[in-house]
C-alpha atoms as a PDB file:
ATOM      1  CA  UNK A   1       8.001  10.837 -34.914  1.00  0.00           C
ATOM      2  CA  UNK A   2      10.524  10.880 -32.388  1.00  0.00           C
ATOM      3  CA  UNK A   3      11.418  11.654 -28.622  1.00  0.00           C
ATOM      4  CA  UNK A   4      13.664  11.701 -25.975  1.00  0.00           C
ATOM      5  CA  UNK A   5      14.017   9.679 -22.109  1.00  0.00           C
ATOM      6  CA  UNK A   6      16.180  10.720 -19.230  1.00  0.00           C
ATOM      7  CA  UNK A   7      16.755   8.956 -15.509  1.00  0.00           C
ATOM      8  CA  UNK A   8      14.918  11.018 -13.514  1.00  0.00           C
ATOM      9  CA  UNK A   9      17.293  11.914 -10.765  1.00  0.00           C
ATOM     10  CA  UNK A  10      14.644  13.252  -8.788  1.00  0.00           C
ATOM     11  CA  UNK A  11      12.413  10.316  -7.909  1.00  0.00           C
ATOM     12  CA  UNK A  12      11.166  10.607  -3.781  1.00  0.00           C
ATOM     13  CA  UNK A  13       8.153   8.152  -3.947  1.00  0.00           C
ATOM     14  CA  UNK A  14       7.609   4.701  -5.936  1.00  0.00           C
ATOM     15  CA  UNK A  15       4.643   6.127  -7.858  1.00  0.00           C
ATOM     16  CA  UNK A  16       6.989   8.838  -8.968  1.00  0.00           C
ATOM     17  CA  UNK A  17       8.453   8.016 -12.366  1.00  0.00           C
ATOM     18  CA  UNK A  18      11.652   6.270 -12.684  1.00  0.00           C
ATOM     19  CA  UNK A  19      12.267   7.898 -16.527  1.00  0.00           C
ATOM     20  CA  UNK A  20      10.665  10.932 -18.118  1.00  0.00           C
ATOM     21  CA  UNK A  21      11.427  12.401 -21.754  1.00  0.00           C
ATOM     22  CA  UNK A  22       9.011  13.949 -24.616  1.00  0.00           C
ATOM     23  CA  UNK A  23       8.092  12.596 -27.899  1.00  0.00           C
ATOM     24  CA  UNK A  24       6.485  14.589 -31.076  1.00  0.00           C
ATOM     25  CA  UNK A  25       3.791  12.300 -32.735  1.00  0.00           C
ATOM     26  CA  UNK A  26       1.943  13.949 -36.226  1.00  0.00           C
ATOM     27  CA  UNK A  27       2.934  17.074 -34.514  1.00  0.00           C
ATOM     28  CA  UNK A  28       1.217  16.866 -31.372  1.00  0.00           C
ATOM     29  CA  UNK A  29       4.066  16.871 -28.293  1.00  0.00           C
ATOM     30  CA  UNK A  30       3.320  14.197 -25.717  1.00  0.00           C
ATOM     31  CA  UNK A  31       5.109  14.566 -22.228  1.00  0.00           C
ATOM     32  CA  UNK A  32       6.111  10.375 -21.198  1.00  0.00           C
ATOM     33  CA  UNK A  33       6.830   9.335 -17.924  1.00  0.00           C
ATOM     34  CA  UNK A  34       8.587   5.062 -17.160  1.00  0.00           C
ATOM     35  CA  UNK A  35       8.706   3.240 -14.758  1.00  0.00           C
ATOM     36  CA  UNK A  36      10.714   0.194 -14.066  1.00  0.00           C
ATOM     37  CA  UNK A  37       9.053  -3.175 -13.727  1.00  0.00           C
ATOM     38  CA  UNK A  38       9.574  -7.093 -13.379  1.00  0.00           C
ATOM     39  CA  UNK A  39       7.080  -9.327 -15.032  1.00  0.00           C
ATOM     40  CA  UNK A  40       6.133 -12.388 -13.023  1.00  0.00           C
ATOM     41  CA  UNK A  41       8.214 -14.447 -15.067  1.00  0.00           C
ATOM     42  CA  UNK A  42      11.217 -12.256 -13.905  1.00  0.00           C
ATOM     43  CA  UNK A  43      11.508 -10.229 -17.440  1.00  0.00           C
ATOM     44  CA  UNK A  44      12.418  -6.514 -17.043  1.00  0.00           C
ATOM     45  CA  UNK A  45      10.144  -4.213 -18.519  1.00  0.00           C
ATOM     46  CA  UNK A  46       9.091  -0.262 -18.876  1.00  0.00           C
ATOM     47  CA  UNK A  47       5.595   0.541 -18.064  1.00  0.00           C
ATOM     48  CA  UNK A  48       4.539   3.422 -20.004  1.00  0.00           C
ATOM     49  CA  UNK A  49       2.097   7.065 -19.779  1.00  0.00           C
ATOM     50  CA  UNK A  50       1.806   9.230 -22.573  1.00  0.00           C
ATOM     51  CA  UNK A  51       0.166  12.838 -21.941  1.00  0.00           C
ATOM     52  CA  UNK A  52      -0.344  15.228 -24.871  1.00  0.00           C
ATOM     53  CA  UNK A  53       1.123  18.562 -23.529  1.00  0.00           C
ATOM     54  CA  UNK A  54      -1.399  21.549 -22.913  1.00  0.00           C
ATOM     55  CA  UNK A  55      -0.432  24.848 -24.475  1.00  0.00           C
ATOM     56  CA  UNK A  56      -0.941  27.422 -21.947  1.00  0.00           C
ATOM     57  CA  UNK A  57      -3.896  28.869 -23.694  1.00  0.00           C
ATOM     58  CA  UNK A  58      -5.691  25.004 -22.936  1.00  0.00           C
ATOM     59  CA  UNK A  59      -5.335  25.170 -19.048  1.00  0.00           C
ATOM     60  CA  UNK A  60      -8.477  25.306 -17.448  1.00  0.00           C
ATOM     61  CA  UNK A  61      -8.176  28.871 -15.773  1.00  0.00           C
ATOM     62  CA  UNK A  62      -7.418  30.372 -19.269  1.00  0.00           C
ATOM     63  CA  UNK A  63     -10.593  28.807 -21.194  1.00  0.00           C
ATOM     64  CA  UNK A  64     -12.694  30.152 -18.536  1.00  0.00           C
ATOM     65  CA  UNK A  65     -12.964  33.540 -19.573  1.00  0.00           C
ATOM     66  CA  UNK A  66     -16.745  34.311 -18.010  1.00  0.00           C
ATOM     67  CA  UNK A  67     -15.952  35.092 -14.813  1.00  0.00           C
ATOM     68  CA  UNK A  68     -18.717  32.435 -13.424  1.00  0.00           C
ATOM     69  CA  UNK A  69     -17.131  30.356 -10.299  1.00  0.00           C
ATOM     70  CA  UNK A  70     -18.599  27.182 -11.814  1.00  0.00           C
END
């Protein structure tokens, strides 16, 4: 269970994360964006989002194999 985070250098927009990286957790990969924050009190702190990362046979165009537009 371990995982990496760079800067992103690449940030345009505040809701854009400030760090991104990837993490392997009982072997599932999990894509994890940061962002910088200030508590009230003043305290620097990471917010954090984990997202398990799809294979490309789990995207939604692949599983729908039946042709059907809904």
């Amino acid at each position: 269970m371990s995982g990496t985070m760079h800067k992103s250098s690449t940030k345009a927009t505040e809701s854009h994360p400030d760090m991104f990286g990837s993490c392997k957790v009982d072997g599932k990969i999990y894509k994890i964006s940061a962002w910088k924050n200030t508590s009230q009190a003043g305290n620097s702190y990471l917010s954090l989002k984990l997202q398990e990362e799809m294979k490309p046979s789990e995207t939604p165009e692949s599983n729908n194999n039946n042709n059907e537009p809904f």
